[in-house]
N, C-alpha and C. Protein backbone atom coordinates (compact mmCIF):
# COMPACT_ATOMS: atom_id res chain seq x y z
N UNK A 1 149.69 100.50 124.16
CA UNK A 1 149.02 101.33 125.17
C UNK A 1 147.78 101.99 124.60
N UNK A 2 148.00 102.27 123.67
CA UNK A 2 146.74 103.38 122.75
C UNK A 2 145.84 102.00 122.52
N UNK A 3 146.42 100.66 122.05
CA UNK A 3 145.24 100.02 121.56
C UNK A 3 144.07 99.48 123.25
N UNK A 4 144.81 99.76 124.03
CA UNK A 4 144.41 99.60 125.32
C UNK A 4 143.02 100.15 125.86
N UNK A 5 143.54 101.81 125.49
CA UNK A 5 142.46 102.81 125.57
C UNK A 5 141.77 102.60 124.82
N UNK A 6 141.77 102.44 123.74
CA UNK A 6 140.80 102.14 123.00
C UNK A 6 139.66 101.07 122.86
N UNK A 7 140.40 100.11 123.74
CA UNK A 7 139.52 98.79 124.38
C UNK A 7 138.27 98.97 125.14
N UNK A 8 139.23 99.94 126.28
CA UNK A 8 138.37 100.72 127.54
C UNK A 8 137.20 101.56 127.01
N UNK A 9 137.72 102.07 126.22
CA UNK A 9 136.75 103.00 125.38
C UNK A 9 135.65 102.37 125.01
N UNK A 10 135.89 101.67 123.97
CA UNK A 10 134.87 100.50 123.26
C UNK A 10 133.86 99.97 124.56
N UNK A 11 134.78 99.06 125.46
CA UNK A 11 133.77 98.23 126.40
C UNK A 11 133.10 99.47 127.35
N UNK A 12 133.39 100.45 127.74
CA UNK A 12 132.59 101.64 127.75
C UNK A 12 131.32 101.61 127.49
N UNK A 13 131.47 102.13 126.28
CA UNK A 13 130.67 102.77 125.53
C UNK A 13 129.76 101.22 125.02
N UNK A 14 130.10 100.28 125.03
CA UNK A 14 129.00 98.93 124.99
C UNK A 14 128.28 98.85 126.26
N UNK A 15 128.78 99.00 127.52
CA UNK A 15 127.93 98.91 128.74
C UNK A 15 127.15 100.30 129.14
N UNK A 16 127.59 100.96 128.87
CA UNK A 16 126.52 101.71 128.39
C UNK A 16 125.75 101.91 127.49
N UNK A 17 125.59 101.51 126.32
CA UNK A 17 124.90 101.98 125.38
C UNK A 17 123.64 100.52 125.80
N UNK A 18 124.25 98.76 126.34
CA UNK A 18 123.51 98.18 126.80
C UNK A 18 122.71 98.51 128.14
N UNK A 19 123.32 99.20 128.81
CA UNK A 19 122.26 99.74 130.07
C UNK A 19 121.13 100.69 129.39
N UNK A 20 121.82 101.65 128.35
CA UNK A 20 121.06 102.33 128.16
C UNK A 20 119.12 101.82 127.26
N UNK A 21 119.79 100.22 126.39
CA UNK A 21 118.49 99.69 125.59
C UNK A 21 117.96 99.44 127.17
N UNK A 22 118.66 98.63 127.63
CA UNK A 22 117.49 97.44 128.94
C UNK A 22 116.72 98.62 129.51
N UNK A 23 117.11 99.78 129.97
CA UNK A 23 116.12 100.98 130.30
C UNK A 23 115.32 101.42 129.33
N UNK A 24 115.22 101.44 128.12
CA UNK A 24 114.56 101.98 127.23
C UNK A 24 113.31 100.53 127.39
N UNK A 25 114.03 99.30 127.02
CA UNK A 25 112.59 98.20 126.91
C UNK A 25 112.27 97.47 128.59
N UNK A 26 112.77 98.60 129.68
CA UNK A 26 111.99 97.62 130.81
C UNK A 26 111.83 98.98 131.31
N UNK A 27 110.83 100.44 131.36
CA UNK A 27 110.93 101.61 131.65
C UNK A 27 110.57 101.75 133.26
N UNK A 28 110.98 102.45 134.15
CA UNK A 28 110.32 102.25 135.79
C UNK A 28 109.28 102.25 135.98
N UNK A 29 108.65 101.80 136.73
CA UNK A 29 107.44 102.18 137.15
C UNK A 29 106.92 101.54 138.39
N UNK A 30 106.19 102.59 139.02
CA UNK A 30 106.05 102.66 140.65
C UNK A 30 104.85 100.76 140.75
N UNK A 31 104.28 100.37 140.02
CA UNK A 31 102.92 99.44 139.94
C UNK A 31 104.12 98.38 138.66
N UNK A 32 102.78 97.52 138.29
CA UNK A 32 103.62 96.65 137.10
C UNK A 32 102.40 97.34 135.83
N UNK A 33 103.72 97.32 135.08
CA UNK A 33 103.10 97.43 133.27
C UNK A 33 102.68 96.64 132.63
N UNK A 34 101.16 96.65 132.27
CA UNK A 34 100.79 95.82 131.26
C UNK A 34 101.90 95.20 129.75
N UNK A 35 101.75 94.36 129.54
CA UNK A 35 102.51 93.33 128.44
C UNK A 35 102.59 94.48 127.46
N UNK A 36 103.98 94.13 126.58
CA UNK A 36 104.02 94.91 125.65
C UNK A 36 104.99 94.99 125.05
N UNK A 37 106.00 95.92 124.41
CA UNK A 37 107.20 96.46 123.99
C UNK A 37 107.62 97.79 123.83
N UNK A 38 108.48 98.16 123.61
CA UNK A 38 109.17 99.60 123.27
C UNK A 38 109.41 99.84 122.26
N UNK A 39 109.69 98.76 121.23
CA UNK A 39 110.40 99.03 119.68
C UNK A 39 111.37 99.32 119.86
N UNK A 40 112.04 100.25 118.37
CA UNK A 40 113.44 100.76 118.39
C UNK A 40 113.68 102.11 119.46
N UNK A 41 114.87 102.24 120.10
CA UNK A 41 115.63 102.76 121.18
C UNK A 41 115.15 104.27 119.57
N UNK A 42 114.91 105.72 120.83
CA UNK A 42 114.05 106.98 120.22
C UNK A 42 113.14 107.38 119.50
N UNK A 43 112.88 105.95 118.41
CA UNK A 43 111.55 105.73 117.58
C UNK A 43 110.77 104.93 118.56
N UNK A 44 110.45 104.06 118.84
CA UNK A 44 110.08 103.13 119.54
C UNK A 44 108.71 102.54 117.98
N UNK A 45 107.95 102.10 118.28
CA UNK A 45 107.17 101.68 117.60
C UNK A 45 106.27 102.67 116.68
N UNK A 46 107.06 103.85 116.23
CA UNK A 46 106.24 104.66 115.39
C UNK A 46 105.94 103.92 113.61
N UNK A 47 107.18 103.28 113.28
CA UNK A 47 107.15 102.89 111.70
C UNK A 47 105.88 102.11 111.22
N UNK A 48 105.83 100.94 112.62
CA UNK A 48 104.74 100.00 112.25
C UNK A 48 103.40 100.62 112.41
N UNK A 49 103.01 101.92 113.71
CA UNK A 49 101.86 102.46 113.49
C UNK A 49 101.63 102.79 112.42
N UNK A 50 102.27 103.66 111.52
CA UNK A 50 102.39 104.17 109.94
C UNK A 50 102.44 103.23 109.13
N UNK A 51 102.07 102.43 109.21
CA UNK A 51 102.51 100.82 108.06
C UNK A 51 101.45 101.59 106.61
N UNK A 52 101.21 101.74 105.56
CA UNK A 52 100.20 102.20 104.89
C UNK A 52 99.15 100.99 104.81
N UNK A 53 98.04 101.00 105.09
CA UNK A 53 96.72 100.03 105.02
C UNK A 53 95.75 100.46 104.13
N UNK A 54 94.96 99.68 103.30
CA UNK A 54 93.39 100.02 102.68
C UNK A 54 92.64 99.66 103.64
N UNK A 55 92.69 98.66 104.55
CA UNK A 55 91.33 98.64 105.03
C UNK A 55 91.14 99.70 105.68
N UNK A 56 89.54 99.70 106.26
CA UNK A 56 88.80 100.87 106.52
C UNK A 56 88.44 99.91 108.12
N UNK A 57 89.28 98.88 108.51
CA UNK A 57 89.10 97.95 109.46
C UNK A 57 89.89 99.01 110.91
N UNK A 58 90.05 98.62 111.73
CA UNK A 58 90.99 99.19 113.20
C UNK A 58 92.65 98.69 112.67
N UNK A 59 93.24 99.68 112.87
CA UNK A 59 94.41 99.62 112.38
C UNK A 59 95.15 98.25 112.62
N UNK A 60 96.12 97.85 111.55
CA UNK A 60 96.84 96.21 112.13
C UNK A 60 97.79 96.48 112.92
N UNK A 61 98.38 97.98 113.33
CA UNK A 61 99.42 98.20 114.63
C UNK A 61 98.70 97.56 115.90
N UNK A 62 97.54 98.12 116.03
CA UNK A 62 96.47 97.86 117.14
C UNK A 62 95.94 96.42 117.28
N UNK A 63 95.47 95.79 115.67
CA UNK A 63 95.06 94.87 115.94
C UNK A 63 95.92 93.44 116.19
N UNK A 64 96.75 93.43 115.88
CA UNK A 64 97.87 92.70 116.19
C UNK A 64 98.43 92.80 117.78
N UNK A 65 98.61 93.47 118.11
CA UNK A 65 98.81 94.10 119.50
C UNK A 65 97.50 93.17 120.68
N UNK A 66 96.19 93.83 120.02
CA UNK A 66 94.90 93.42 120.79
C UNK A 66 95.26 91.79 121.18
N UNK A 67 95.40 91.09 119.80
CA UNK A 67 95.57 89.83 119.58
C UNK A 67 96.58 89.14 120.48
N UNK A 68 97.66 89.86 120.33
CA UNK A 68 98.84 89.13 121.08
C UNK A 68 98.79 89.75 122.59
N UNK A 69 98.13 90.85 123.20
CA UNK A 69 98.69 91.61 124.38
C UNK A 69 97.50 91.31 125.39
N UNK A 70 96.15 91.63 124.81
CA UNK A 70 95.06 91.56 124.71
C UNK A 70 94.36 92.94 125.19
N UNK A 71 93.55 93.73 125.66
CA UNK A 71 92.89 94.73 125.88
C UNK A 71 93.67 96.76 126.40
N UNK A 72 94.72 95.97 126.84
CA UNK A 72 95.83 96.65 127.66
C UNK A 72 96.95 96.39 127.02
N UNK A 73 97.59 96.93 126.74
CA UNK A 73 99.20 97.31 126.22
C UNK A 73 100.02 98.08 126.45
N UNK A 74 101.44 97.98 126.44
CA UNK A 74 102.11 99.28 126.20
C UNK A 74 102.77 99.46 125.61
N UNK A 75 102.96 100.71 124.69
CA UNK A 75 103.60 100.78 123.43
C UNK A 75 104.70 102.02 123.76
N UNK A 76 105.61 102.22 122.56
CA UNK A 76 106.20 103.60 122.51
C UNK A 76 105.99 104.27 121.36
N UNK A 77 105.61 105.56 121.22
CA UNK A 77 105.30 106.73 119.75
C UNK A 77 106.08 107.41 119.93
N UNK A 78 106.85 107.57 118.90
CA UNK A 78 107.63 108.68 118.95
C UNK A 78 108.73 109.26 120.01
N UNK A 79 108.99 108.13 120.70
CA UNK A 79 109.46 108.60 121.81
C UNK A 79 109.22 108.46 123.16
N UNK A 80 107.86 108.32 123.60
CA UNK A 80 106.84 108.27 124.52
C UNK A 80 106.41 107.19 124.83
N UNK A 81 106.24 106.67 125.89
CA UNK A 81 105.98 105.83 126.74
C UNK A 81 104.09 105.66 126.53
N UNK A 82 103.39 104.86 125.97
CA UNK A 82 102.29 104.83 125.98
C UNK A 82 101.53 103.27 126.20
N UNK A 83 100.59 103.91 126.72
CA UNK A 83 98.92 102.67 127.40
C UNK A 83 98.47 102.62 126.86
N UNK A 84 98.03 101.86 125.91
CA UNK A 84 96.48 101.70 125.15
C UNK A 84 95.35 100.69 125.90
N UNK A 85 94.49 101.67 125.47
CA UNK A 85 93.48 100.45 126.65
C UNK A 85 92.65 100.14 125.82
N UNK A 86 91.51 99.22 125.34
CA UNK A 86 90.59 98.81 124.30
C UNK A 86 89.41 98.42 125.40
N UNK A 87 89.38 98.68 126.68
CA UNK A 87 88.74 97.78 127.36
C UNK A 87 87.68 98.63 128.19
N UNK A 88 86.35 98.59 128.03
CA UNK A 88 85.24 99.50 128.08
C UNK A 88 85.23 100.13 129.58
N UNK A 89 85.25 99.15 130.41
CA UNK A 89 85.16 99.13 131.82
C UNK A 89 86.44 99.96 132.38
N UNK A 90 87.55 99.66 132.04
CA UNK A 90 89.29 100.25 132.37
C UNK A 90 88.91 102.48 131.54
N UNK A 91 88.83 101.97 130.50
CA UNK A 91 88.04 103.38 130.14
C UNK A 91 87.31 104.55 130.53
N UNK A 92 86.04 103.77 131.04
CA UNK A 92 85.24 104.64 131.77
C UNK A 92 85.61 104.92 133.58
N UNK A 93 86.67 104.21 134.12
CA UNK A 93 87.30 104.42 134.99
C UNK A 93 88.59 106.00 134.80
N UNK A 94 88.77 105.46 133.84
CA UNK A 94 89.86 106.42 133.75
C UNK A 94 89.14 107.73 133.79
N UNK A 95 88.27 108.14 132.71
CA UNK A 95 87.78 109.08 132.07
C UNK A 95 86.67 109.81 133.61
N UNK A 96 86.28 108.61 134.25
CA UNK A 96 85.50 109.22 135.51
C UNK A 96 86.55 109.65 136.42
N UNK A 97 87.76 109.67 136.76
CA UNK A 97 88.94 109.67 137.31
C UNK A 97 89.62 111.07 136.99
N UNK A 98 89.00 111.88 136.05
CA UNK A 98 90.12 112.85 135.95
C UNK A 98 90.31 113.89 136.97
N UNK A 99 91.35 114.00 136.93
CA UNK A 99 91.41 115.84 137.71
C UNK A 99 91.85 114.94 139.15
N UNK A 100 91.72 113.68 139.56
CA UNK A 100 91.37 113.29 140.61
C UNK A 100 92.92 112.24 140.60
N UNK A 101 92.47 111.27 140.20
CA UNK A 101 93.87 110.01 140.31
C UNK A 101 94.34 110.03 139.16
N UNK A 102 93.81 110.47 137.85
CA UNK A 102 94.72 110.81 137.07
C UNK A 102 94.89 112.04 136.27
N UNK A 103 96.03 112.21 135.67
CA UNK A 103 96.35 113.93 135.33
C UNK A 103 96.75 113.48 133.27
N UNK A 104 96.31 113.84 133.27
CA UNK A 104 96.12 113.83 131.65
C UNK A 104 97.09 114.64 130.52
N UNK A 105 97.37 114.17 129.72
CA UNK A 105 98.54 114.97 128.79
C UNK A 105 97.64 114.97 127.13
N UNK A 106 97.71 116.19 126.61
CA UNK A 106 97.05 116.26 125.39
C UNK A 106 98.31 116.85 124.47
N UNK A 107 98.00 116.95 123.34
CA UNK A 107 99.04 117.54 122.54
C UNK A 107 98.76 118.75 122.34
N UNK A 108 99.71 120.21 122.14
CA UNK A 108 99.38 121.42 121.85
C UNK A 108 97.63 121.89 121.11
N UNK A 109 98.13 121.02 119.84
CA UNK A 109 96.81 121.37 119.45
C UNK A 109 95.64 121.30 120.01
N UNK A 110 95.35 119.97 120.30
CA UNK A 110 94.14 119.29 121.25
C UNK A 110 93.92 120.56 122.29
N UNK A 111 95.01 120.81 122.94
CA UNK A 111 95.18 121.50 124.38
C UNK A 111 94.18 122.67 123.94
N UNK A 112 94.40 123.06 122.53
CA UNK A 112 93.91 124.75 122.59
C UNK A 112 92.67 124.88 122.13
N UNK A 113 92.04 123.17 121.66
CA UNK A 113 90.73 123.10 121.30
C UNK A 113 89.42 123.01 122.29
N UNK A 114 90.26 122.14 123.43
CA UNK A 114 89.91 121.62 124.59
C UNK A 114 90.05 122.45 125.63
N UNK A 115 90.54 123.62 125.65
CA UNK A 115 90.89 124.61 126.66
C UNK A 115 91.40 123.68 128.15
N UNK A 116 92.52 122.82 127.40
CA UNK A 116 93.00 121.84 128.80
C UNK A 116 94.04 122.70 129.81
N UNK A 117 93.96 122.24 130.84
CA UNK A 117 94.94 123.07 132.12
C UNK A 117 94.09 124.52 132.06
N UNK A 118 92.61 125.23 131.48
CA UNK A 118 92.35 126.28 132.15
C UNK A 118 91.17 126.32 132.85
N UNK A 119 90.50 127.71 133.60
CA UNK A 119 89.92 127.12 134.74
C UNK A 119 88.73 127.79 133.92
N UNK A 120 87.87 126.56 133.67
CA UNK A 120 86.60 126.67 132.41
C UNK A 120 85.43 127.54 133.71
N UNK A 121 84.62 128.28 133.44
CA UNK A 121 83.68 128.78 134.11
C UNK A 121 82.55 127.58 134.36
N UNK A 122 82.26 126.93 133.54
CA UNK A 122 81.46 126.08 133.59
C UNK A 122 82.25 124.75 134.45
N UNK A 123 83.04 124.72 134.46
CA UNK A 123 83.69 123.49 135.87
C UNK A 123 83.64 122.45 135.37
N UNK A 124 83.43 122.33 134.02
CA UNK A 124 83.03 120.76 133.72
C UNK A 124 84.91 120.63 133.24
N UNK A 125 84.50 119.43 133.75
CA UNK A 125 86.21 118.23 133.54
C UNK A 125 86.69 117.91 131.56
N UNK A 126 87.34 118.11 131.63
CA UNK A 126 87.94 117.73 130.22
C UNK A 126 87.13 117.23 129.09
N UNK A 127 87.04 115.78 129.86
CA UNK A 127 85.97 114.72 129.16
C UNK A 127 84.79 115.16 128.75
N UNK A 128 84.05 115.69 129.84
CA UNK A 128 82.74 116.24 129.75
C UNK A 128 82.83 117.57 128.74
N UNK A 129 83.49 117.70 128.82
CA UNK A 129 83.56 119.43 128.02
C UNK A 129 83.77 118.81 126.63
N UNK A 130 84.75 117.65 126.40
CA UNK A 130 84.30 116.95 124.58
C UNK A 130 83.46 116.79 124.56
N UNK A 131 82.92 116.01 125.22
CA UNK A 131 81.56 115.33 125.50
C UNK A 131 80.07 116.28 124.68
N UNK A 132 80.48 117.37 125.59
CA UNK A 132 78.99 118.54 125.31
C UNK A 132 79.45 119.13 123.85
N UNK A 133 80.93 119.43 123.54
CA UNK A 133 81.03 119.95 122.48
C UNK A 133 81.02 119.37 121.44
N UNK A 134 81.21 117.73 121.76
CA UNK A 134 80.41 116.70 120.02
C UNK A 134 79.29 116.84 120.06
N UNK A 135 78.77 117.29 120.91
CA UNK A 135 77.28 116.56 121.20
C UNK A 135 76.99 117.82 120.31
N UNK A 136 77.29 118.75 120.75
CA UNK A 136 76.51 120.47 119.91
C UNK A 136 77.00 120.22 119.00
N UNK A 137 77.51 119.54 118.38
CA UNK A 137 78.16 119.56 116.65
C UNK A 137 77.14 118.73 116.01
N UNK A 138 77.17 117.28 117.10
CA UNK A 138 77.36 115.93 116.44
C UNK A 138 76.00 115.51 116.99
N UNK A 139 75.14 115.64 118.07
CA UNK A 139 74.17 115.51 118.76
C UNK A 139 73.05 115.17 118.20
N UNK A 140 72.09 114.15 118.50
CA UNK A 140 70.76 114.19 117.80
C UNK A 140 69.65 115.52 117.45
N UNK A 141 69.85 116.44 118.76
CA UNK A 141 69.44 117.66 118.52
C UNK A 141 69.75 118.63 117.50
N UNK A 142 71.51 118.43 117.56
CA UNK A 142 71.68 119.42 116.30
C UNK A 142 71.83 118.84 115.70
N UNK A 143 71.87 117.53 114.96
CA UNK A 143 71.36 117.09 113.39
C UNK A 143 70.00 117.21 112.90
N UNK A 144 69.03 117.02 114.23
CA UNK A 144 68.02 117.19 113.70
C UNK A 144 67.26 118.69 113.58
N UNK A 145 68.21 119.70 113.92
CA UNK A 145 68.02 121.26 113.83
C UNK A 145 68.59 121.61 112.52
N UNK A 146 69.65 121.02 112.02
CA UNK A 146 70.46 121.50 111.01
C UNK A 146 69.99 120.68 109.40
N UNK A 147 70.54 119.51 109.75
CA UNK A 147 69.77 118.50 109.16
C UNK A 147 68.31 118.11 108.09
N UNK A 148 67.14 118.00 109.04
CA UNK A 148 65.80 118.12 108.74
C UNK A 148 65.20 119.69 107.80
N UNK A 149 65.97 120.42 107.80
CA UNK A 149 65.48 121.73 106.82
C UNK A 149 65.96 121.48 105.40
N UNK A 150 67.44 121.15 105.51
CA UNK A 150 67.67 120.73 104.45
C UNK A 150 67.76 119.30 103.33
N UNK A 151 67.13 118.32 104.43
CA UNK A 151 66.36 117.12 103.88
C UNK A 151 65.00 117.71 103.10
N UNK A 152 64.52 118.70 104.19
CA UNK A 152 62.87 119.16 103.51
C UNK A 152 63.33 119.64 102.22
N UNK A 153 64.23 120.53 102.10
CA UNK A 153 64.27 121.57 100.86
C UNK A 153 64.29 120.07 99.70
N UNK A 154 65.49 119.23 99.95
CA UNK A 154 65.71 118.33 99.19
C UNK A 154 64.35 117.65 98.65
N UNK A 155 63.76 117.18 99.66
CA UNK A 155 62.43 116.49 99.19
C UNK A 155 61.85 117.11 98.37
N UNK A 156 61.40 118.41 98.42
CA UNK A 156 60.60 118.90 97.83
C UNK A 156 60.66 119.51 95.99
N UNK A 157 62.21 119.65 96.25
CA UNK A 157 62.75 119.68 94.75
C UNK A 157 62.52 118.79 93.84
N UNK A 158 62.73 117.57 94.77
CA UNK A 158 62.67 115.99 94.07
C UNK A 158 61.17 115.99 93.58
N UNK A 159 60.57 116.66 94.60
CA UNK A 159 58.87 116.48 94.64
C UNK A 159 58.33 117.58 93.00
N UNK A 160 59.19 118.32 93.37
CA UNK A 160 58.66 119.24 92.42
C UNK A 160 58.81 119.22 91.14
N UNK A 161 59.97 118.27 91.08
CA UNK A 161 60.92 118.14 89.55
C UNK A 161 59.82 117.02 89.23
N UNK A 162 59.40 116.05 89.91
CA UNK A 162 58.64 114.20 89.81
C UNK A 162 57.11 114.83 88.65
N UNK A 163 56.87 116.46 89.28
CA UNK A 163 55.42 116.68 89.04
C UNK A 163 55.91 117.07 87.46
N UNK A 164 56.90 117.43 86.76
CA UNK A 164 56.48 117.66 85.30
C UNK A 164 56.95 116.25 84.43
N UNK A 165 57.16 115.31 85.15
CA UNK A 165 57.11 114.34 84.65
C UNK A 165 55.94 113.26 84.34
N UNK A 166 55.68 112.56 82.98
CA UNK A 166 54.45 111.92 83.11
C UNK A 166 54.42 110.72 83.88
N UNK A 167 55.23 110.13 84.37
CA UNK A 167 55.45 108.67 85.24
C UNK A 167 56.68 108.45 85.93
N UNK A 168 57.22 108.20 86.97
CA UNK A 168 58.24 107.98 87.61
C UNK A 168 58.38 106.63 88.26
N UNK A 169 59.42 106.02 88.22
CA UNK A 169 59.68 104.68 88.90
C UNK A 169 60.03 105.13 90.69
N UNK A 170 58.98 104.97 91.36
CA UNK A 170 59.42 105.46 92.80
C UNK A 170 60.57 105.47 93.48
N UNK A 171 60.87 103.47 93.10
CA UNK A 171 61.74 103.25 94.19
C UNK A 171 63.21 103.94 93.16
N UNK A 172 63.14 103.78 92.31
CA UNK A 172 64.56 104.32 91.48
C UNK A 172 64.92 105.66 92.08
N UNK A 173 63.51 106.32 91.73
CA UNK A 173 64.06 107.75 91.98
C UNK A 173 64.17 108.34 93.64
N UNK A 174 63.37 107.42 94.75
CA UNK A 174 63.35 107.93 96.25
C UNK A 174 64.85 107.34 96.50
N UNK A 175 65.43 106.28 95.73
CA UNK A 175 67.37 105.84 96.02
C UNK A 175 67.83 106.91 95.34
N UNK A 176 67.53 107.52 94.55
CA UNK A 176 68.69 108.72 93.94
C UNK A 176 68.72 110.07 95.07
N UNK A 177 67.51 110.14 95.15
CA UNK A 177 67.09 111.55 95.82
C UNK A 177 67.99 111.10 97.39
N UNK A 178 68.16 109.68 97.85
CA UNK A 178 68.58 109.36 99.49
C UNK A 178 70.01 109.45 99.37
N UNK A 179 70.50 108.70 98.12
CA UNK A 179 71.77 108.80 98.08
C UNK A 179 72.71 110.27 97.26
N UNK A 180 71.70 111.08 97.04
CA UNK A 180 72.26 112.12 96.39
C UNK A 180 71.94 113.45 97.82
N UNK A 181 72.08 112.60 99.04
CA UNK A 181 71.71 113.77 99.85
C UNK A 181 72.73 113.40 101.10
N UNK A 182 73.74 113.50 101.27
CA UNK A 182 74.97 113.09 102.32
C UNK A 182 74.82 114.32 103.39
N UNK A 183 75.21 114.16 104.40
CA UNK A 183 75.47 114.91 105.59
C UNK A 183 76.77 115.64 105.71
N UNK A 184 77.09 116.72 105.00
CA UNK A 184 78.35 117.56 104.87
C UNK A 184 79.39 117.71 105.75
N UNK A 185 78.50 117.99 107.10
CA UNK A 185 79.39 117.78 108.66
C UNK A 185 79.75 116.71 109.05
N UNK A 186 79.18 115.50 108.26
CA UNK A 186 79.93 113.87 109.07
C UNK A 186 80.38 113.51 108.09
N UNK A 187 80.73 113.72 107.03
CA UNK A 187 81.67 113.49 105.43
C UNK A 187 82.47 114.26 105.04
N UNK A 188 83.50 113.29 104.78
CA UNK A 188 84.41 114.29 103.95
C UNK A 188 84.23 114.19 102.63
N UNK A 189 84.53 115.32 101.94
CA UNK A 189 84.61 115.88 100.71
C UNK A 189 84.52 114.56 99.44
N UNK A 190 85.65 113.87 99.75
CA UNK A 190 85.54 112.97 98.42
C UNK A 190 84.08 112.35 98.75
N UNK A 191 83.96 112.23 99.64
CA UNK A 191 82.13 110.81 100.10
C UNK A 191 81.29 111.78 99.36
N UNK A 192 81.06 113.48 99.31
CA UNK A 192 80.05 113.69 98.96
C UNK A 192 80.28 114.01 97.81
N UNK A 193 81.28 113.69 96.82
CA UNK A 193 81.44 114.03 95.37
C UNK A 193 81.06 112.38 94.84
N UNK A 194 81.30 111.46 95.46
CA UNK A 194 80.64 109.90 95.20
C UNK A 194 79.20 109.89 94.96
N UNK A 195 78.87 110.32 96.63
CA UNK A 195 77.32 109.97 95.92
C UNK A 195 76.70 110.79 95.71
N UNK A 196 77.29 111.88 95.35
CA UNK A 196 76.56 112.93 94.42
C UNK A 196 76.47 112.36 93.04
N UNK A 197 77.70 111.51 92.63
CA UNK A 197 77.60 110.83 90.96
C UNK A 197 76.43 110.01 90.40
N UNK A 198 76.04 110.28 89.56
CA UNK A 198 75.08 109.73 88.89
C UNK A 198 75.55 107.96 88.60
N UNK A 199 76.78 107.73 88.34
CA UNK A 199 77.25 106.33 87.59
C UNK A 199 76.96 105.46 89.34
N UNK A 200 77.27 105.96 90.58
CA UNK A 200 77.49 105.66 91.88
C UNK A 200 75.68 105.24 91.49
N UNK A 201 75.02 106.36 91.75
CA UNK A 201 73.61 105.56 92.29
C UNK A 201 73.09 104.52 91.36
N UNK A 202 73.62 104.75 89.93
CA UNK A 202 73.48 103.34 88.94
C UNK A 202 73.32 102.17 89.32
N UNK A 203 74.96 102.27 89.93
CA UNK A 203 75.83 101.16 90.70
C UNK A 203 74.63 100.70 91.82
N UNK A 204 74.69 101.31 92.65
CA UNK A 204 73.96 101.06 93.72
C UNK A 204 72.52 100.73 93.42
N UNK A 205 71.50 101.12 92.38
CA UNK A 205 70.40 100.93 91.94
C UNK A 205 70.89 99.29 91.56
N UNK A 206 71.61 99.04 90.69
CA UNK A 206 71.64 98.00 90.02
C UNK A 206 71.91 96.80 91.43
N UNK A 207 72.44 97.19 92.01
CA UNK A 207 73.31 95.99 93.36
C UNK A 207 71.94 95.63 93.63
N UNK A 208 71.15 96.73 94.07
CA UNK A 208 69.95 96.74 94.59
C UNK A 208 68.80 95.67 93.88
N UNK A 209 68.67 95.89 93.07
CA UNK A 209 68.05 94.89 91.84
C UNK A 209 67.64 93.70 91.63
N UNK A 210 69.71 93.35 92.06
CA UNK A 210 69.65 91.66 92.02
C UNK A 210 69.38 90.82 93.10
């Protein structure tokens, strides 16, 4: 009798735990879902995003995906049900779309950078509000406000140091002075301890050369 219950139990707990994958890798949805997978049942495809890579290429979670899915996918992170879109046109639909047909989810942090869900005085939409705030960081205007003063200072050091010298090799020294002058706000730290090195512009003088 007990080994009975215990049968019931078992085949139980198998038809459910199988209803429970087929819902996890076929999730509802009101339209049809672009091609894709779920991964493992609560991880879903987080391990392979994290795979460790050197290249400095688009990740091989993504690019593998692109390859086999093509522009549109759907994946799971962490838990979450996710779209990736790669596709320029599907993009700028979305992004012109907000507030309107679609409603957008950011993560805490993002949320409090982006001042998302509050009611901005300026009225501009999500997008637009990154938009203006790379632009004031990242913008041709403010590089060339921030930027150009301290290219001048640079030049002129170079200029000034060239004059107690009796002869200078131009092109040697206008590659040291270009590559010993990085953009602090679009680099990180290790890039500007590189080509700040003297052995680096060697390197690079010499490539140059041959």
């Amino acid at each position: 009798m007990w080994s009975f219950e215990v049968c019931v139990v078992v085949a139980l707990v198998s038809i459910y735990l199988t209803h429970w994958i087929y819902k996890w890798r076929n999730p509802k949805c009101n339209g049809i879902l672009p091609p894709g997978s779920s991964g493992i049942p609560l991880v879903g495809e987080t391990l392979q995003l994290f795979t460790p890579t050197y290249s400095n290429d688009v990740l091989p979670f993504i690019k593998k995906r692109l390859q086999r899915h093509g522009p549109l996918f759907r994946t799971n992170l962490a838990g979450r049900n996710i779209i990736v879109s790669a596709d320029y046109e599907f993009n700028r639909f979305i992004f012109g779309q907000e507030e309107k047909l679609v409603v957008r989810w950011y993560l805490d942090s993002l949320s409090g950078l982006i001042k998302h869900g509050e009611q901005r005085p300026d009225g501009l939409t999500t997008h637009k509000y990154m938009k203006n705030l790379v632009a004031s960081h990242f913008g041709t205007d403010s590089i060339r406000q921030k930027l150009l003063s301290q290219f001048e200072d640079k030049v002129l050091k170079a200029l000034h140091s060239w004059s107690f010298q009796d002869s200078i090799e131009l092109e040697y020294a206008s590659i040291r002075v270009q590559y010993q002058f990085p953009s602090p706000p679009l680099i990180i730290l290790w890039c500007y301890q590189i080509y700040a090195h003297t052995e680096f512009n060697t390197r690079v003088l010499q490539f140059i050369e041959r």
